[in-house]
C-alpha atoms as a PDB file:
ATOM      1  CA  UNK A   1       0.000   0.000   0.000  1.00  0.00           C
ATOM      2  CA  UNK A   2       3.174   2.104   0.784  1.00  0.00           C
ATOM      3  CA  UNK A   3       4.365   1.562  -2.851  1.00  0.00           C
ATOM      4  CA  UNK A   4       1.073   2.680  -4.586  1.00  0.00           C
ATOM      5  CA  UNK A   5       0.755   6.107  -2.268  1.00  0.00           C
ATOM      6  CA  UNK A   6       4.260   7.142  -3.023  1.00  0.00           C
ATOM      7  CA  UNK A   7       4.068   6.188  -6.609  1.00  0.00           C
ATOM      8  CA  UNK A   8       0.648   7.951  -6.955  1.00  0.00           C
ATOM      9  CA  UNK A   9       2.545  10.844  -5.054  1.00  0.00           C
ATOM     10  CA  UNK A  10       5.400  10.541  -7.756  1.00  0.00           C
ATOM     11  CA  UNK A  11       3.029  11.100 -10.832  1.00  0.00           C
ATOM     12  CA  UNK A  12       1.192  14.115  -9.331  1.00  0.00           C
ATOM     13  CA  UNK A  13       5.106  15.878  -9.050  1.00  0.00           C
ATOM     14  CA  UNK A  14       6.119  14.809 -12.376  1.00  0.00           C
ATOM     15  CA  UNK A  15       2.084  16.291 -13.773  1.00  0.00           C
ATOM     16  CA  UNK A  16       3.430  19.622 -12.044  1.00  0.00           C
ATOM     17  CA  UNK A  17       6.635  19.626 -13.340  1.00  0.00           C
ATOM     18  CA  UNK A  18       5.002  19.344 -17.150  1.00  0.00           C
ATOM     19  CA  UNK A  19       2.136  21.789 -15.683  1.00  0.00           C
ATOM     20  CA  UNK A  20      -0.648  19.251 -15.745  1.00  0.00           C
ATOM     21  CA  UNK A  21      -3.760  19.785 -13.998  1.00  0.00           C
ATOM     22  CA  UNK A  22      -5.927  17.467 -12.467  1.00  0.00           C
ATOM     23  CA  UNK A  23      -9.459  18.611 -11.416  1.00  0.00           C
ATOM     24  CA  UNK A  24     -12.748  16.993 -11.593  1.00  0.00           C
ATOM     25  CA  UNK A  25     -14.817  19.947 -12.483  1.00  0.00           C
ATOM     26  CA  UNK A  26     -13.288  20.122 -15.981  1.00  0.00           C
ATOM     27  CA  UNK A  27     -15.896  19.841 -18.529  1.00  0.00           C
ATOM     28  CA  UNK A  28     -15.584  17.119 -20.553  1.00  0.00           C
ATOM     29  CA  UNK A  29     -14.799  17.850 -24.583  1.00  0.00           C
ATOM     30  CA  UNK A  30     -17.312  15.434 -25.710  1.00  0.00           C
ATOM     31  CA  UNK A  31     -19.556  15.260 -28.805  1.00  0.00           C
ATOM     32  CA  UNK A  32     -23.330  14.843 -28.081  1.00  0.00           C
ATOM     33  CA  UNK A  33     -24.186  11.163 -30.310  1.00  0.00           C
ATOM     34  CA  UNK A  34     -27.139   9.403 -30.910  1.00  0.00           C
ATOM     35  CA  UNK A  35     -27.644   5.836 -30.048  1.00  0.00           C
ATOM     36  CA  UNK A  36     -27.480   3.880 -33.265  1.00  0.00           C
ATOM     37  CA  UNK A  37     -31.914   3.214 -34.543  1.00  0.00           C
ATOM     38  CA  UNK A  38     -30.543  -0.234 -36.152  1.00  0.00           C
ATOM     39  CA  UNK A  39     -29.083  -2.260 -33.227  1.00  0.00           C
ATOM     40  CA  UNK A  40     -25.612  -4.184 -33.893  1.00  0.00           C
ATOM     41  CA  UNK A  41     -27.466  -7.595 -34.353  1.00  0.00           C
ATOM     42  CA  UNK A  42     -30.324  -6.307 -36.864  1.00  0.00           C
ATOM     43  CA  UNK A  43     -27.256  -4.760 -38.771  1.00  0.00           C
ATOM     44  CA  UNK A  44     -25.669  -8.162 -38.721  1.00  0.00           C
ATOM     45  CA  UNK A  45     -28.611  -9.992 -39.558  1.00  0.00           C
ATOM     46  CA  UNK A  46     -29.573  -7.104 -42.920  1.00  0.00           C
ATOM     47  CA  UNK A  47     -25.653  -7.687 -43.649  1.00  0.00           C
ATOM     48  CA  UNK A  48     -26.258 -11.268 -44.082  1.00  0.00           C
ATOM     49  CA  UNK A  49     -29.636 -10.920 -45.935  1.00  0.00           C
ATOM     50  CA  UNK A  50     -28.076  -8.317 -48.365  1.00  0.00           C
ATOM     51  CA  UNK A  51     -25.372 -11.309 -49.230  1.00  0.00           C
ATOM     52  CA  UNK A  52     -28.241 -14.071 -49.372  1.00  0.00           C
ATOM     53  CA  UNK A  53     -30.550 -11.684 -52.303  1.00  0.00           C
ATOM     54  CA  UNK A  54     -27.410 -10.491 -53.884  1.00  0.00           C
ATOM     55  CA  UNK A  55     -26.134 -14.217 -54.658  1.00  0.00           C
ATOM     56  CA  UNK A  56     -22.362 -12.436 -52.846  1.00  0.00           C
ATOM     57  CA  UNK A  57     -20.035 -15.617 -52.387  1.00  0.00           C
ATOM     58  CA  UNK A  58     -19.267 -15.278 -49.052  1.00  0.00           C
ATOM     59  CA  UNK A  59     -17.963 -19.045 -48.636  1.00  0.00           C
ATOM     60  CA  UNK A  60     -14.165 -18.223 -48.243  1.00  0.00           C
ATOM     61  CA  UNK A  61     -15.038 -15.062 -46.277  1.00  0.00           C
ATOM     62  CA  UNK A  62     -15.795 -14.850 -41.979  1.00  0.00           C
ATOM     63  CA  UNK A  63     -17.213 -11.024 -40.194  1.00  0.00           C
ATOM     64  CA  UNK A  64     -14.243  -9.941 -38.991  1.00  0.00           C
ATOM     65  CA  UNK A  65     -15.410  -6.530 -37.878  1.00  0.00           C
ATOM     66  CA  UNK A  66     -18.639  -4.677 -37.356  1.00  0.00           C
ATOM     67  CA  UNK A  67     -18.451  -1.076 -36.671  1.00  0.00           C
ATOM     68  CA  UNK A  68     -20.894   1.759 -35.962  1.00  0.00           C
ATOM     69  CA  UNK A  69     -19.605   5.142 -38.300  1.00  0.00           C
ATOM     70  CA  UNK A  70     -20.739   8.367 -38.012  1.00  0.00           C
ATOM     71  CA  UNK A  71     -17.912  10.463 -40.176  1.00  0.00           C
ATOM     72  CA  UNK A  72     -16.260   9.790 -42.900  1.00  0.00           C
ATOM     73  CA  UNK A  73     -16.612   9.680 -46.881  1.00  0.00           C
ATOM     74  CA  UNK A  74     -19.815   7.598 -46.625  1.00  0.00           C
ATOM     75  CA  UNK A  75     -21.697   9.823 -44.452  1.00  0.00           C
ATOM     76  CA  UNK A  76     -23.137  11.111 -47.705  1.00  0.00           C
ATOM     77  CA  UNK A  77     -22.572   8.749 -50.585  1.00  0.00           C
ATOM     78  CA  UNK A  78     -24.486   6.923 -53.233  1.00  0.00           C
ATOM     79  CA  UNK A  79     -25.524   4.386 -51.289  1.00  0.00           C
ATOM     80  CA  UNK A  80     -27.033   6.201 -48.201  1.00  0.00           C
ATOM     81  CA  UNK A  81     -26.893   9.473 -45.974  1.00  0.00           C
ATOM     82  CA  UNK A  82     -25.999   9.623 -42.519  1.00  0.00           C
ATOM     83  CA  UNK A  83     -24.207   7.171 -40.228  1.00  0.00           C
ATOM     84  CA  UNK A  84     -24.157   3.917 -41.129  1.00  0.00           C
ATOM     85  CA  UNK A  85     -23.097   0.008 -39.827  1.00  0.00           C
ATOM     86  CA  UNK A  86     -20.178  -1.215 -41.948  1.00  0.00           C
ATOM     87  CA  UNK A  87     -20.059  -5.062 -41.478  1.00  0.00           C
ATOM     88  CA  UNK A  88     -16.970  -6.321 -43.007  1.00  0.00           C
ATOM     89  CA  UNK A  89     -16.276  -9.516 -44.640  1.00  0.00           C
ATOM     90  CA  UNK A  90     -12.623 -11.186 -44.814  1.00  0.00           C
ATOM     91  CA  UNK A  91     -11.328 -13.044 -46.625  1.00  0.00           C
ATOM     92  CA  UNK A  92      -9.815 -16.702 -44.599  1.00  0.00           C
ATOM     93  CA  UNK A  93      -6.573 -17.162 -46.613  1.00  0.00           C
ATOM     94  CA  UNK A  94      -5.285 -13.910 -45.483  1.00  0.00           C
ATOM     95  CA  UNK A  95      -4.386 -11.438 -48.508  1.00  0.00           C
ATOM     96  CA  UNK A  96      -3.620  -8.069 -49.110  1.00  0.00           C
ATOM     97  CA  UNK A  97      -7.405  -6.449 -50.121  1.00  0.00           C
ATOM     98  CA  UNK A  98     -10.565  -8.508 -50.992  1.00  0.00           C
ATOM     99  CA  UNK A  99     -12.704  -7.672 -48.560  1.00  0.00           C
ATOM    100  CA  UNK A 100     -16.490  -6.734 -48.782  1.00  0.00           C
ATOM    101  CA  UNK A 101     -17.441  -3.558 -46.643  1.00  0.00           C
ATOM    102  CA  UNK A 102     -21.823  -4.013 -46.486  1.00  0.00           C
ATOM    103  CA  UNK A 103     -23.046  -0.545 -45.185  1.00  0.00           C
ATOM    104  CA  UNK A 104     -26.422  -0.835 -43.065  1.00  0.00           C
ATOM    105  CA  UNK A 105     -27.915   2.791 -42.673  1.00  0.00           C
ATOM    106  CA  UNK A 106     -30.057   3.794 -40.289  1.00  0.00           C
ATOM    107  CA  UNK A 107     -32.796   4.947 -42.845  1.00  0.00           C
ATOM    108  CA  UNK A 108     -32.827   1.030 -44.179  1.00  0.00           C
ATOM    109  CA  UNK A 109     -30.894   2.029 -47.437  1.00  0.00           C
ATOM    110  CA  UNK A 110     -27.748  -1.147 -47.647  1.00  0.00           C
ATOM    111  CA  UNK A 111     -24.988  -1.499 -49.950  1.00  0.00           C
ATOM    112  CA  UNK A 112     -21.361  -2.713 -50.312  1.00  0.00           C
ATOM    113  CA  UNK A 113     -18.314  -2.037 -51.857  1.00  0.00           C
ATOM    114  CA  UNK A 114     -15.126  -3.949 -52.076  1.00  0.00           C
ATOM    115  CA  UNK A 115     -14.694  -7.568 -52.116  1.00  0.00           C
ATOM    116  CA  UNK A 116     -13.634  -7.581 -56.427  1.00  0.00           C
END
């Protein structure tokens, strides 16, 4: 317990040294979001249903990422407007591109890119 208090000491003179403040009335520089209207399994589940009606061979591909986006170049694309689920497809045999990128909006509109 000795070790922790004098090393938790030790920080706080170094933070004064470099003229770091510590206070817990600092407002916080944070970006008002929205929770996401399409939850992270309906996104998965349109992803999958996307591949399924647009014959996509998927068979040598796995999910290896689903992310919620709300910048970015496809805030406002052809596909959709707005922020969007991007559900991407690997390929197994690991290579250098080749992956499929299916973008779930929140206004319903899906589409893809990659994956040629």
């Amino acid at each position: 317990m000795k070790t922790i208090i004098v090393s938790i000491i030790a920080i706080a003179c170094i933070a004064v040294l470099f003229g770091v403040t510590f206070s817990e009335s600092a407002p916080a520089n944070t970006l008002e979001r929205q929770r996401p209207t399409v939850s992270v399994q309906e996104a998965i589940r349109q992803a999958e249903r996307y591949i399924a009606e647009n014959r996509i061979d998927v068979s040598a591909y796995f999910i290896s990422s689903v992310r919620y986006i709300e910048t970015g170049n496809w805030i406002n694309s052809y596909i959709g407007k707005g922020p969007y689920w991007q559900v991407t497809y690997e390929l197994v045999k690991a290579a250098d591109g080749g992956q499929h990128f299916i973008l779930i909006y929140m206004d319903g509109k899906i589409g893809r890119f990659g994956g040629q």
